[in-house]
C-alpha atoms as a PDB file:
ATOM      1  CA  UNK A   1     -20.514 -11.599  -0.529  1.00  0.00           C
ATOM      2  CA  UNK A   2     -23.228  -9.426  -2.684  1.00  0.00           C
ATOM      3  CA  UNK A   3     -22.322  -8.358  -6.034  1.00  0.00           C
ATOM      4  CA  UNK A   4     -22.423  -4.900  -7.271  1.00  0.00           C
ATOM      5  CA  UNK A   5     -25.771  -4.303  -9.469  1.00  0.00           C
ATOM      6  CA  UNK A   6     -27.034  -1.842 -11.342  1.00  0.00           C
ATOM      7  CA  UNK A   7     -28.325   0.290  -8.294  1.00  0.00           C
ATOM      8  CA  UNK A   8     -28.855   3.847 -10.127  1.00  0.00           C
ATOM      9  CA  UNK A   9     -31.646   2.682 -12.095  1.00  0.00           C
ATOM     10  CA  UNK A  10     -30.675   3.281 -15.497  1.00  0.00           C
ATOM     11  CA  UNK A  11     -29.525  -0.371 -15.703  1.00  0.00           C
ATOM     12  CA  UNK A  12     -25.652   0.723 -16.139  1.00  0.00           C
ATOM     13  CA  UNK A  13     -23.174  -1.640 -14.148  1.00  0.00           C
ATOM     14  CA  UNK A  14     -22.534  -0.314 -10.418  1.00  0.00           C
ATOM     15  CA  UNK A  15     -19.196   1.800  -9.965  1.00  0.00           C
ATOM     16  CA  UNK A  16     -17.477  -0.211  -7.277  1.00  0.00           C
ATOM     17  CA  UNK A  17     -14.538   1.245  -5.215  1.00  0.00           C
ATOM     18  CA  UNK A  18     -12.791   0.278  -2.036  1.00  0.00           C
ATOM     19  CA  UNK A  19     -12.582   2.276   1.019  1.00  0.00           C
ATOM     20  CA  UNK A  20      -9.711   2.095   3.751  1.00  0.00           C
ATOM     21  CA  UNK A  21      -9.710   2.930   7.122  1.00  0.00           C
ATOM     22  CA  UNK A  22      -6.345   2.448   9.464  1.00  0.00           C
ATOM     23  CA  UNK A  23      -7.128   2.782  12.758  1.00  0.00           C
ATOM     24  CA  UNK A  24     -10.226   4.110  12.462  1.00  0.00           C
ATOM     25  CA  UNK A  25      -8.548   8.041  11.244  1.00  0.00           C
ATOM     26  CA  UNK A  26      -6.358   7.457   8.033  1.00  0.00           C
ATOM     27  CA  UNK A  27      -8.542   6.936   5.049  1.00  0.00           C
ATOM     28  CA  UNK A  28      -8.087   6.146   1.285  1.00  0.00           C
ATOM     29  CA  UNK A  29      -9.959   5.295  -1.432  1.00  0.00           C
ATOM     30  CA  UNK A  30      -9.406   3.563  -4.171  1.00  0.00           C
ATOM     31  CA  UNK A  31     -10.526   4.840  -8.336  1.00  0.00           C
ATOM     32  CA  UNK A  32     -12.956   2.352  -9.724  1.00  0.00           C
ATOM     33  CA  UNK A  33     -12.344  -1.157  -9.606  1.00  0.00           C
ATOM     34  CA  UNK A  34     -12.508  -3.093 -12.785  1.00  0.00           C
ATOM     35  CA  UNK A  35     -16.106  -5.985 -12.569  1.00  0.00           C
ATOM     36  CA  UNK A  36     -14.575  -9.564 -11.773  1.00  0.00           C
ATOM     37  CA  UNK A  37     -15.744 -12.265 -10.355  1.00  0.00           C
ATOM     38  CA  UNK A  38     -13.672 -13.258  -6.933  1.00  0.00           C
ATOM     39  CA  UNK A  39     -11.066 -11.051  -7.711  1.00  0.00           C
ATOM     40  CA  UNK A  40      -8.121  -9.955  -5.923  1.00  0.00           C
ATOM     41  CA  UNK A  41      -7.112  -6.287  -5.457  1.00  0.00           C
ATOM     42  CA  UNK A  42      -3.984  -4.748  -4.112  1.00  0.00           C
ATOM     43  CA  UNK A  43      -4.520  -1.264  -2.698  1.00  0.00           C
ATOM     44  CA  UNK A  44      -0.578   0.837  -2.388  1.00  0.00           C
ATOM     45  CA  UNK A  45      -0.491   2.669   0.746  1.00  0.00           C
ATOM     46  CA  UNK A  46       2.743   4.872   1.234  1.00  0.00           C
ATOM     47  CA  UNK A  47       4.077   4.512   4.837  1.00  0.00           C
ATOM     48  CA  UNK A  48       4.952   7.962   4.986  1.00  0.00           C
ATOM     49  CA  UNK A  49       1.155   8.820   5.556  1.00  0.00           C
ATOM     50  CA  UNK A  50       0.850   6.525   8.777  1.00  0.00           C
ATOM     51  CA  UNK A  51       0.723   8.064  11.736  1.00  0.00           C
ATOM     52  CA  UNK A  52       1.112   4.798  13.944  1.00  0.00           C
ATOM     53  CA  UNK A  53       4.436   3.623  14.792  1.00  0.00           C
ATOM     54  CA  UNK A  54       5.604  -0.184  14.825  1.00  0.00           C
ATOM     55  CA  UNK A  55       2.802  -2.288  16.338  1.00  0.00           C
ATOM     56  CA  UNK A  56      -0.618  -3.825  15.022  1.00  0.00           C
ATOM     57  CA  UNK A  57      -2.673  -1.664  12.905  1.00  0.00           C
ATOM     58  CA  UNK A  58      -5.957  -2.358  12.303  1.00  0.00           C
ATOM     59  CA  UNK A  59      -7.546  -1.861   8.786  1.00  0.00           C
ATOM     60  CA  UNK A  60     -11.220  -1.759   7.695  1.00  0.00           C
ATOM     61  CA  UNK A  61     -11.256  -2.392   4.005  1.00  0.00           C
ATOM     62  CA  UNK A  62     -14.948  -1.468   2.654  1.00  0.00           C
ATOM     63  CA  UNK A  63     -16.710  -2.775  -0.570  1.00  0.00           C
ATOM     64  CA  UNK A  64     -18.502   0.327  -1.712  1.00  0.00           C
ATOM     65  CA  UNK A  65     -20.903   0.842  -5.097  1.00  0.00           C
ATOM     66  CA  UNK A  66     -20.502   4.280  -5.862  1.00  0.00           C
ATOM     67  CA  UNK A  67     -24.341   6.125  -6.441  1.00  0.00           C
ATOM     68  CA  UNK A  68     -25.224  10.000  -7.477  1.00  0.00           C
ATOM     69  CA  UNK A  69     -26.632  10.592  -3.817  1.00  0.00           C
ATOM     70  CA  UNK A  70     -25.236   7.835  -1.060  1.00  0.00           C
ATOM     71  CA  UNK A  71     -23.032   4.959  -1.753  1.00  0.00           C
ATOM     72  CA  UNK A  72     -24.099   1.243  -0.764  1.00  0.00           C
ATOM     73  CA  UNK A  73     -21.611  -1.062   1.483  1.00  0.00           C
ATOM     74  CA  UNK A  74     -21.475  -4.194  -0.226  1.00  0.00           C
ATOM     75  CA  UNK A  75     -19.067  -5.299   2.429  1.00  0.00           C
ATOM     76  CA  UNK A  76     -16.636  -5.102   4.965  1.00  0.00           C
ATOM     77  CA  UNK A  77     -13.787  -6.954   6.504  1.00  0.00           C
ATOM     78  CA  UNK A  78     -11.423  -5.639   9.432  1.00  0.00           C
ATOM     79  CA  UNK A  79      -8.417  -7.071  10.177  1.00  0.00           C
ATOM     80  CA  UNK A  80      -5.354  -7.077  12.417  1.00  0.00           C
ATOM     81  CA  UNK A  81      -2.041  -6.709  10.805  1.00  0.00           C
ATOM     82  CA  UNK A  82       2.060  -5.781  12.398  1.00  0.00           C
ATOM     83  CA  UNK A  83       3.660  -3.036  11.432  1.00  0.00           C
ATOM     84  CA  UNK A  84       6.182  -2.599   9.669  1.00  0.00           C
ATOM     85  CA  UNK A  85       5.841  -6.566   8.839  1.00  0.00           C
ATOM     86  CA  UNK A  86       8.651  -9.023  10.235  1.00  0.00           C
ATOM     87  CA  UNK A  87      11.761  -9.216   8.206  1.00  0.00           C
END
């Protein structure tokens, strides 16, 4: 995976968020992430805001450096997951 740099040009540390995408509608974002190296994030989504009902959801968790004018995708991962999860 690419790290975050210093992509405004002042030489200040990127701003790195995450984005979230549920089956490809429901969306949330995260506030800045803190810099570490290989770290491990949890990201609370309240049930009430799916719309899906049990099943598999799929979620598209995106890397993102925050910039004044567009943001850069450092990566992305999607992955299958049940909901709600087995007992």
């Amino acid at each position: 995976m690419q790290t975050v740099t210093a992509s405004d040009g002042t030489g200040d540390p990127g701003n790195p968020y995450f984005a979230i995408t549920i089956n490809g509608a429901q969306q949330f974002t995260t506030a800045e992430v803190e810099h570490t190296t290989n770290g491990t994030f949890t990201v609370p989504v309240d049930a009430s805001q799916l719309s899906a009902g049990q099943g598999q959801l799929r979620i598209r968790v995106q890397f993102v450096d925050e910039n004044i004018a567009l943001d850069d995708d450092i990566a992305t991962k999607t992955v299958r997951v049940e909901y709600p999860p087995p007992i």
